[in-house]
C-alpha atoms as a PDB file:
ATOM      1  CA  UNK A   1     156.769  -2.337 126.729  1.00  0.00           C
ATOM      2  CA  UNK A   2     155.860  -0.919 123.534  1.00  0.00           C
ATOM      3  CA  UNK A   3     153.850   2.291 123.212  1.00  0.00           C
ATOM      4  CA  UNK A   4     150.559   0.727 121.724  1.00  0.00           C
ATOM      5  CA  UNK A   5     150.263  -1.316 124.486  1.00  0.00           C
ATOM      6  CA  UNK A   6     149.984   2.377 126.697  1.00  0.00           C
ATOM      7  CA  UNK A   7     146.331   3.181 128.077  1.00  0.00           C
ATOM      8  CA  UNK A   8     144.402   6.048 127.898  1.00  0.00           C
ATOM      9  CA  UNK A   9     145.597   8.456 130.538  1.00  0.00           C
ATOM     10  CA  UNK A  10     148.760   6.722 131.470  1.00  0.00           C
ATOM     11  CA  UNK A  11     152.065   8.376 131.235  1.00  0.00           C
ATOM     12  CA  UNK A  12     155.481   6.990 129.917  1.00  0.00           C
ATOM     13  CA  UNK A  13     158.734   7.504 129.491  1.00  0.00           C
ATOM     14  CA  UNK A  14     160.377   6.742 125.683  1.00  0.00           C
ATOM     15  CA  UNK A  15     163.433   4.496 125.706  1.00  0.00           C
ATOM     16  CA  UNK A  16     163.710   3.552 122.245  1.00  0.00           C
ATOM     17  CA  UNK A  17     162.346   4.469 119.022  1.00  0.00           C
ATOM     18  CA  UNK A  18     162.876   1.757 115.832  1.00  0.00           C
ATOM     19  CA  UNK A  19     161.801   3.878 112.511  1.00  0.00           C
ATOM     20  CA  UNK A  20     163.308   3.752 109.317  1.00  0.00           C
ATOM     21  CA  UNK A  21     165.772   6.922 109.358  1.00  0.00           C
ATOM     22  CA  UNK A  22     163.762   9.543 108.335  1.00  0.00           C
ATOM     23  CA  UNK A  23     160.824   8.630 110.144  1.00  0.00           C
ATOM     24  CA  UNK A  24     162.903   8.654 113.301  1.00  0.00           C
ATOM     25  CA  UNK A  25     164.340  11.865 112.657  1.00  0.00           C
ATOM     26  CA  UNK A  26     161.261  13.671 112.022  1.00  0.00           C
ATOM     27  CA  UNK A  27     160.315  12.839 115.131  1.00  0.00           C
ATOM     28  CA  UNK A  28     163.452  13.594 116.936  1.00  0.00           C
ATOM     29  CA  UNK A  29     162.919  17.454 114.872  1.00  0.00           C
ATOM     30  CA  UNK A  30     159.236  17.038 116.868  1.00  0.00           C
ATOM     31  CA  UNK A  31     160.861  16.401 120.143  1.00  0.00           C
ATOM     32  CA  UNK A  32     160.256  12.753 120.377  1.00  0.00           C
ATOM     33  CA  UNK A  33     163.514  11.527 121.906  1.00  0.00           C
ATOM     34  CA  UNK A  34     164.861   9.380 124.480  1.00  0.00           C
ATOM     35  CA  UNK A  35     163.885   9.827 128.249  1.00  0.00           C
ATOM     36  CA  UNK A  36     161.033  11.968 126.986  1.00  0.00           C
ATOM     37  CA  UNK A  37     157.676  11.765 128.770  1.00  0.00           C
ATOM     38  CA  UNK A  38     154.782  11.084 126.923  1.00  0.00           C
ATOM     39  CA  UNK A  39     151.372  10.775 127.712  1.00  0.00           C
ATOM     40  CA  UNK A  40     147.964   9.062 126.083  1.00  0.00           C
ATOM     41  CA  UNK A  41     144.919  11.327 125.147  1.00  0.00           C
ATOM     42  CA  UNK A  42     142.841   9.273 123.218  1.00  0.00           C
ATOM     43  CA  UNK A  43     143.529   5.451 121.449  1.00  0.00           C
ATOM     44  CA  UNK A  44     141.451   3.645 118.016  1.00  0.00           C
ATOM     45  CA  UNK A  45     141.881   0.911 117.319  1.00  0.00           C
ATOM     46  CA  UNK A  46     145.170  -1.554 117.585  1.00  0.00           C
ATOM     47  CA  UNK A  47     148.091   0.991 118.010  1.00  0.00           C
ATOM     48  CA  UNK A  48     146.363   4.256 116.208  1.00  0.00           C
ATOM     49  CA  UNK A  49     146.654   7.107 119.163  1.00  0.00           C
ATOM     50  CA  UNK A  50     146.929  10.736 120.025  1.00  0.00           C
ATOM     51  CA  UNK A  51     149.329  11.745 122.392  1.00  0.00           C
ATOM     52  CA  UNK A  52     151.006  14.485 124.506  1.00  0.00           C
ATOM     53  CA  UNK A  53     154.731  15.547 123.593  1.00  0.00           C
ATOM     54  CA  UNK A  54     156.114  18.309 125.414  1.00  0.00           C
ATOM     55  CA  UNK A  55     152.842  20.260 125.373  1.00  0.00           C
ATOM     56  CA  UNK A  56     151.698  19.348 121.370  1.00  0.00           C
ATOM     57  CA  UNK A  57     149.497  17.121 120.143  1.00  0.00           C
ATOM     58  CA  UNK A  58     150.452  13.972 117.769  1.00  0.00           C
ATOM     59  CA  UNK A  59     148.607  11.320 115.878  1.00  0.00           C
ATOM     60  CA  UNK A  60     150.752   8.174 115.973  1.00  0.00           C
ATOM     61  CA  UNK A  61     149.787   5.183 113.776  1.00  0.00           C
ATOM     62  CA  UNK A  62     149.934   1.678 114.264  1.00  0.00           C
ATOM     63  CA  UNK A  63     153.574   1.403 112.334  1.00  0.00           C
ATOM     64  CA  UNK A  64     154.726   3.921 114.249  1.00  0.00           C
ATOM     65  CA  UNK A  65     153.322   2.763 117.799  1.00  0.00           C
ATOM     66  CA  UNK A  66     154.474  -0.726 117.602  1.00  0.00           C
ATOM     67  CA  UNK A  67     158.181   0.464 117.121  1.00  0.00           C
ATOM     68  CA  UNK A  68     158.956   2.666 120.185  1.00  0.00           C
ATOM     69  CA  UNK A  69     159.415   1.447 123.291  1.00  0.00           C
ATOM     70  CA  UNK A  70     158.749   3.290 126.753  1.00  0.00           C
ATOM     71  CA  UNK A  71     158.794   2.058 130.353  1.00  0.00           C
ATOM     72  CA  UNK A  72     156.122   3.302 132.536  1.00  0.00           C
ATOM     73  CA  UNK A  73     155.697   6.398 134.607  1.00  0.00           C
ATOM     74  CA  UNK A  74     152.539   6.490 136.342  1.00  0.00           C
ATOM     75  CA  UNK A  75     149.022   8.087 135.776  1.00  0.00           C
ATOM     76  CA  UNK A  76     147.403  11.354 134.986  1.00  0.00           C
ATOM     77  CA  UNK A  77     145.893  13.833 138.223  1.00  0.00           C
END
C-alpha cells in the first residue's frame, strides 16, 4: 500500500521509501525510516498530506506520497 492511499486518522508503518537520493536522505536526517510509525493528520487533494513522525509535523506532497510504501497499523484513540 502506498502512503497516499492512507486515511485521515489511520496509522502505518513505513516499509519502503523510493526518492531520488537526496530526497530520501533528507528524510532519513527527519527520521523517516523503515519500520517507522506514521500517522495521518490532515489530507488535500490526491496524495498532498500532513502527517505525524515521531512527534513532528510534515507536509508530504503528492511526489513524495506516491513513492513510500507502508503496511497498516490500525487507528487513532
Amino acid at each position: 500500500m502506498l502512503l497516499k492511499d492512507i486515511a485521515i486518522g489511520q496509522n502505518c508503518i513505513i516499509d519502503k521509501i523510493s526518492l531520488p537520493f537526496q530526497m530520501e536522505q533528507r528524510l532519513h536526517a527527519l527520521g523517516m525510516t523503515k519500520d517507522t510509525a506514521i500517522s495521518v493528520l490532515n489530507r488535500k487533494g490526491k496524495g498532498i498530506m500532513i502527517v505525524k513522525l515521531r512527534g513532528t509535523r510534515l507536509a508530504l506532497g503528492y511526489n513524495m506520497t506516491k513513492n513510500i510504501s507502508v503496511r497498516e497499523a490500525g487507528r487513532l484513540a
